[in-house]
Every structure is written in structure tokens, then in C-alpha cells.
Protein backbone atom coordinates (compact mmCIF):
# COMPACT_ATOMS: atom_id res chain seq x y z
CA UNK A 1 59.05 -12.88 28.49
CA UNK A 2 56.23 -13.53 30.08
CA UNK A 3 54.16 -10.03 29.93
CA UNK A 4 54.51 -10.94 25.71
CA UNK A 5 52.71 -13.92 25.86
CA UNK A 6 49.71 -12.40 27.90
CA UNK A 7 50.02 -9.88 25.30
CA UNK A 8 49.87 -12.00 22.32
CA UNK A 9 46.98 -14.28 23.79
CA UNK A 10 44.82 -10.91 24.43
CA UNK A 11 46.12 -9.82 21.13
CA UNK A 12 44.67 -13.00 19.52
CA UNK A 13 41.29 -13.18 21.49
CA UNK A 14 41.05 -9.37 20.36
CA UNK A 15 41.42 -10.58 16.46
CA UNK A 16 38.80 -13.66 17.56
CA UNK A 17 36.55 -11.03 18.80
CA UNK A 18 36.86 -8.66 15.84
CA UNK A 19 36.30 -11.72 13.17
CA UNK A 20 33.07 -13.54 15.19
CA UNK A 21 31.72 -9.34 14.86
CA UNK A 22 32.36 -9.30 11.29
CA UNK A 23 31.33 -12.95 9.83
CA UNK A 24 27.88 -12.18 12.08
CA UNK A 25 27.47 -9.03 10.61
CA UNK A 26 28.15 -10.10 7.15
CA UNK A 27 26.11 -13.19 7.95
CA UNK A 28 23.20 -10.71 8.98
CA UNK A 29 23.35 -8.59 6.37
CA UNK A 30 23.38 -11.53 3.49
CA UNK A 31 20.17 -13.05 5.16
CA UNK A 32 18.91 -10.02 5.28
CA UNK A 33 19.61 -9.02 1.96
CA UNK A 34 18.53 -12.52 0.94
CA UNK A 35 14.99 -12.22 2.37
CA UNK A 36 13.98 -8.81 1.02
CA UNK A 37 14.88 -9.60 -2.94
CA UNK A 38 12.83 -13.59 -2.44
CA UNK A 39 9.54 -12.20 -3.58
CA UNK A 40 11.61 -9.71 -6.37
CA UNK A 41 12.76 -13.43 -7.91
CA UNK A 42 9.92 -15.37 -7.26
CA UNK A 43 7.14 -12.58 -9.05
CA UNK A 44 9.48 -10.44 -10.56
CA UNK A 45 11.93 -12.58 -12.60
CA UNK A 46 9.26 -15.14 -14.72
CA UNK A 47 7.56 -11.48 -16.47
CA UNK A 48 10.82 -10.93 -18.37
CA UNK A 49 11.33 -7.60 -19.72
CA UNK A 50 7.88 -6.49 -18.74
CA UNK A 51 9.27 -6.40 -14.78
CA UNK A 52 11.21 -3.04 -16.13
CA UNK A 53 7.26 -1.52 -16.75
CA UNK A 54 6.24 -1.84 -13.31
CA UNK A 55 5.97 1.19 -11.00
CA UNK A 56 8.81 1.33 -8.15
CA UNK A 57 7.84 -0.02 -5.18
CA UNK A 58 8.62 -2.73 -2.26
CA UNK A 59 7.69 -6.21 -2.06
CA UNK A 60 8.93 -6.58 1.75
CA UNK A 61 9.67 -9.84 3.40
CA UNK A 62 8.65 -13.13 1.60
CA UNK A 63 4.73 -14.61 2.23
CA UNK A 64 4.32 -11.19 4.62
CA UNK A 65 5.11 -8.76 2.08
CA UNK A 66 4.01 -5.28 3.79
CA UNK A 67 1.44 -6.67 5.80
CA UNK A 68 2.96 -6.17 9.11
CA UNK A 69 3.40 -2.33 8.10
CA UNK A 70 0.06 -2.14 6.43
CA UNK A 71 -1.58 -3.88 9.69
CA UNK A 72 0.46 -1.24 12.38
CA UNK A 73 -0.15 1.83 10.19
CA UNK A 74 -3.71 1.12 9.90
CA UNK A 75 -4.24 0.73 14.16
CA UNK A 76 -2.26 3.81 14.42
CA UNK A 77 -3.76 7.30 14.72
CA UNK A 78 -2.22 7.85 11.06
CA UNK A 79 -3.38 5.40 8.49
CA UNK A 80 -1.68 7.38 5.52
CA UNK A 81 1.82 6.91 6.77
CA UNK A 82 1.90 3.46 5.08
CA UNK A 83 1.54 5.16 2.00
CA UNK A 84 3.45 8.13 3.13
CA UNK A 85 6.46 5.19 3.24
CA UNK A 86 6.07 4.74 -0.41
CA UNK A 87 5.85 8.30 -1.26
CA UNK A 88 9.12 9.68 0.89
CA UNK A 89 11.09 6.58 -0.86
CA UNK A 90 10.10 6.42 -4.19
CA UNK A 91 8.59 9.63 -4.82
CA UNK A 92 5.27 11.11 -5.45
CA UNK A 93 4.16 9.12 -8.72
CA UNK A 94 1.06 7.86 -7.25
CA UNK A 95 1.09 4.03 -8.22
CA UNK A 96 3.43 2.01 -6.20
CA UNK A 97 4.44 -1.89 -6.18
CA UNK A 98 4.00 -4.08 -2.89
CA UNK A 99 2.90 -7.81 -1.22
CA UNK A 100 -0.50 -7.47 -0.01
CA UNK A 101 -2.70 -10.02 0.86
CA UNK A 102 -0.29 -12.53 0.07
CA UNK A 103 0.00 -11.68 -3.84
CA UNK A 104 2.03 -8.83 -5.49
CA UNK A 105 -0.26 -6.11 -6.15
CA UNK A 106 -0.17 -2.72 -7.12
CA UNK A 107 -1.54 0.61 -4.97
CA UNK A 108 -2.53 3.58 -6.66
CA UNK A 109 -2.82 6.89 -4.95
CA UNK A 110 -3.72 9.11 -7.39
CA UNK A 111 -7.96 9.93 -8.29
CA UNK A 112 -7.08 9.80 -12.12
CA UNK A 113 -5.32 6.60 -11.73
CA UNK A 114 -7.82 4.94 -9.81
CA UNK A 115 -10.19 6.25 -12.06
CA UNK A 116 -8.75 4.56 -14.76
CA UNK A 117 -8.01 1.43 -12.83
CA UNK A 118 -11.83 1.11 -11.70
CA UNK A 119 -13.09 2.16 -15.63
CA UNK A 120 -11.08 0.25 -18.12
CA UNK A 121 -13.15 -3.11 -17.58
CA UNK A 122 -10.65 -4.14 -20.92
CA UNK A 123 -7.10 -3.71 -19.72
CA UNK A 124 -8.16 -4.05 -15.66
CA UNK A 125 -10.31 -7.45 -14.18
CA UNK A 126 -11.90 -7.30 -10.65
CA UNK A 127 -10.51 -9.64 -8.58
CA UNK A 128 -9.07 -9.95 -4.97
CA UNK A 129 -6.30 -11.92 -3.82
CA UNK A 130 -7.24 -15.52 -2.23
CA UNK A 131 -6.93 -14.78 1.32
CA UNK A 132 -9.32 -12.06 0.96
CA UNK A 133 -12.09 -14.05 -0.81
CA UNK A 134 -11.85 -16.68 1.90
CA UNK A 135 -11.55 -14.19 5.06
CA UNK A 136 -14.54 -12.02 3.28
CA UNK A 137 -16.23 -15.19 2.01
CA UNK A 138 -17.01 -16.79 -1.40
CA UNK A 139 -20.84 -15.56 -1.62
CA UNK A 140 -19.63 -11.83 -0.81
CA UNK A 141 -19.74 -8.83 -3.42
CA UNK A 142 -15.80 -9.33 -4.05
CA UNK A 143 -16.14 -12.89 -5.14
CA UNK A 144 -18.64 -12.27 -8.02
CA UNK A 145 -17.45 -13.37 -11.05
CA UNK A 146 -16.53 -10.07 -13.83
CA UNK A 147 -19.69 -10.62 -15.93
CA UNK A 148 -21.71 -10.17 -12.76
CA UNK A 149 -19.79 -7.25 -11.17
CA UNK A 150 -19.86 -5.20 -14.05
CA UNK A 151 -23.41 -5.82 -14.40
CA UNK A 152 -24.28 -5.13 -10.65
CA UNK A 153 -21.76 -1.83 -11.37
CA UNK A 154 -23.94 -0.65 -14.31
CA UNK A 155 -27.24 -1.24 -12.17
CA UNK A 156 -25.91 0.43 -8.58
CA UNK A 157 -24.10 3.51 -10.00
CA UNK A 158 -26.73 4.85 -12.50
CA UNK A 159 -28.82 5.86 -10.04
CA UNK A 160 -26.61 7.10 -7.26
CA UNK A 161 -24.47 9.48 -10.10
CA UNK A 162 -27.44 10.10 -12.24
CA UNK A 163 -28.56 13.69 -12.87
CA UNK A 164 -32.19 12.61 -11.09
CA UNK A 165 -29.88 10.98 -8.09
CA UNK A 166 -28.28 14.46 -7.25
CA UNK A 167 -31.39 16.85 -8.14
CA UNK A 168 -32.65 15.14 -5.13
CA UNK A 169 -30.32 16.92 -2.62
CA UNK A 170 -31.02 20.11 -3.85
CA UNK A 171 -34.04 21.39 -1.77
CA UNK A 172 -31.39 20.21 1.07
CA UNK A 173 -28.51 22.16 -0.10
CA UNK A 174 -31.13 25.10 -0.42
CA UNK A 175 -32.17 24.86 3.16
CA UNK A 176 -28.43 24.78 4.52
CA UNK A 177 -27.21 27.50 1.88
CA UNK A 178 -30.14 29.51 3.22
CA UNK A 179 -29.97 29.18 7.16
CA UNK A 180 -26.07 29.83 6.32
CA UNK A 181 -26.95 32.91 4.67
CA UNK A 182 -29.19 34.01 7.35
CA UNK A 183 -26.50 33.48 9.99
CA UNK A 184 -23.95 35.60 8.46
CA UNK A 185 -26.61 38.51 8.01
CA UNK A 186 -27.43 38.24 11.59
CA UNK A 187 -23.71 38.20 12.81
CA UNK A 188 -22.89 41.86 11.98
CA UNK A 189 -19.73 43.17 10.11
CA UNK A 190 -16.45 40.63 9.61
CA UNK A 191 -13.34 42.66 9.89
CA UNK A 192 -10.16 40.92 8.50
């Protein structure tokens, strides 16, 4: 009679065991689950219908966002991993959502995108999140207001992608394409 109740008390600290496991693991997973859809309802919720238009994307852990991963990637040896990340989970559409800075914000990967993005002074503003403006400073290039960007734009890239701007390398590309030239005559016959 004895050796049953032993049984039965292992029994029930077995069962105690089992449902402390569980409730922390469902606990766990709840927070969890809980902290990465916060910034989804906080930026995501108040645009409506329009949140269905934005690109896929992550929005990471409340106020950090993808910071932390942003911050590692970019001390690492491989800076493009962070947005490798984006690519190997959502696929290779080039513009991706995420929590930078401290703002929601949207990364484009692709050159025609960008393009676009840094063109289209109607449907796209200049502007940086507030953390950056106050770590860069207010008086820096970033904190300009639009009128005055796009006007320092229009006076800084006119010369650097004007037609006299690049005739100006070419007696340099001469000399190289030359002393190239000369190298491979003097090296004898390539066999493949």
C-alpha cells in the first residue's frame, strides 16, 4: 500500500512538472508573440486599408525595431546580410518594410527603385527620422528643409553628371587604356 502512494505523489509532481513546462512555454511564446506584432498595431493599424499596399517586411521588437540586427550586421565582416535577412524571408522584391531609427521606414534595394525614390521630389519628401537629425545635428545637410535640398541637389549634381564633368576624365581614361594596351603587347601570346 505503501509503494502506491510514493507512486501517486511522483505521479503528481510529474503532472506539476509537465504543467509549470507548458504554462511557461505558452507564457513565452504569447509575450513573445505579443512584442513582435506592438509596432504592426501601433504604425500599421491607424493607415487602414492602405497597410495592405506596403511592401512585406519586419518591424522587429517595439522602440528597437531592427536596430540591434542592423547595428551587428554592420560591425560584422558582412554588412549585406542584414538585407540578405529580408531577401531569404520575403523574397527578392527589392523594397522591404522595417523600424529604423526609431520610425517605420522603408529600404529599397533595387537601383531603379532608389532611383525613383531619390527623383520623384512629388510623391517622395527628404527627411530623416528624429534621432538621426539630433545624433547628426540640426545645422547638417540632412536637416535642410525640402525647398533647400532640392535646390542644393540641382546646384551639386549638374556639374558632377554633366557632359563637361565627365569629358574631364577622359585624357585619364586615355592614359590607363593606353599603358593597358601597351602591357598586353609586351606580355606575349595568352593561351586559354
Amino acid at each position: 500500500m505503501m509503494v502506491s502512494g510514493v507512486g501517486s505523489m511522483e505521479l503528481g509532481s510529474i503532472w506539476m512538472v509537465v504543467l509549470f513546462t507548458t504554462s511557461f512555454l505558452g507564457v513565452f511564446v504569447t509575450v513573445k508573440w505579443l512584442l513582435m506584432n506592438i509596432n504592426q498595431w501601433l504604425y500599421e493599424r491607424p493607415l487602414g486599408e492602405k497597410r495592405f499596399s506596403l511592401p512585406p517586411g519586419d518591424l522587429g521588437l517595439p522602440f528597437i525595431g531592427n536596430m540591434w540586427f542592423f547595428l551587428k550586421t554592420h560591425k560584422s565582416a558582412k554588412p549585406e546580410s542584414f538585407i540578405d535577412f529580408f531577401v531569404s524571408r520575403f523574397g527578392k522584391i527589392g523594397i522591404y518594410k522595417a523600424f529604423m531609427f526609431g520610425s517605420p521606414s522603408i529600404i529599397c534595394t533595387v537601383p531603379e527603385t532608389c532611383k525613383r525614390v531619390l527623383t520623384d521630389d512629388d510623391a517622395f519628401k527628404p527627411g530623416w527620422p528624429l534621432a538621426t537629425v539630433e545624433l547628426i545635428g540640426r545645422k547638417s545637410f540632412v536637416a535642410i528643409s525640402f525647398e533647400e535640398h532640392k535646390r542644393l541637389r540641382k546646384l551639386t549634381a549638374a556639374p558632377v553628371n554633366g557632359h563637361e564633368a565627365l569629358s574631364l576624365y577622359i585624357p585619364y581614361i586615355e592614359e590607363i587604356v593606353i599603358s593597358s594596351l601597351e602591357k598586353l603587347a609586351t606580355m606575349g601570346q595568352i593561351e586559354f
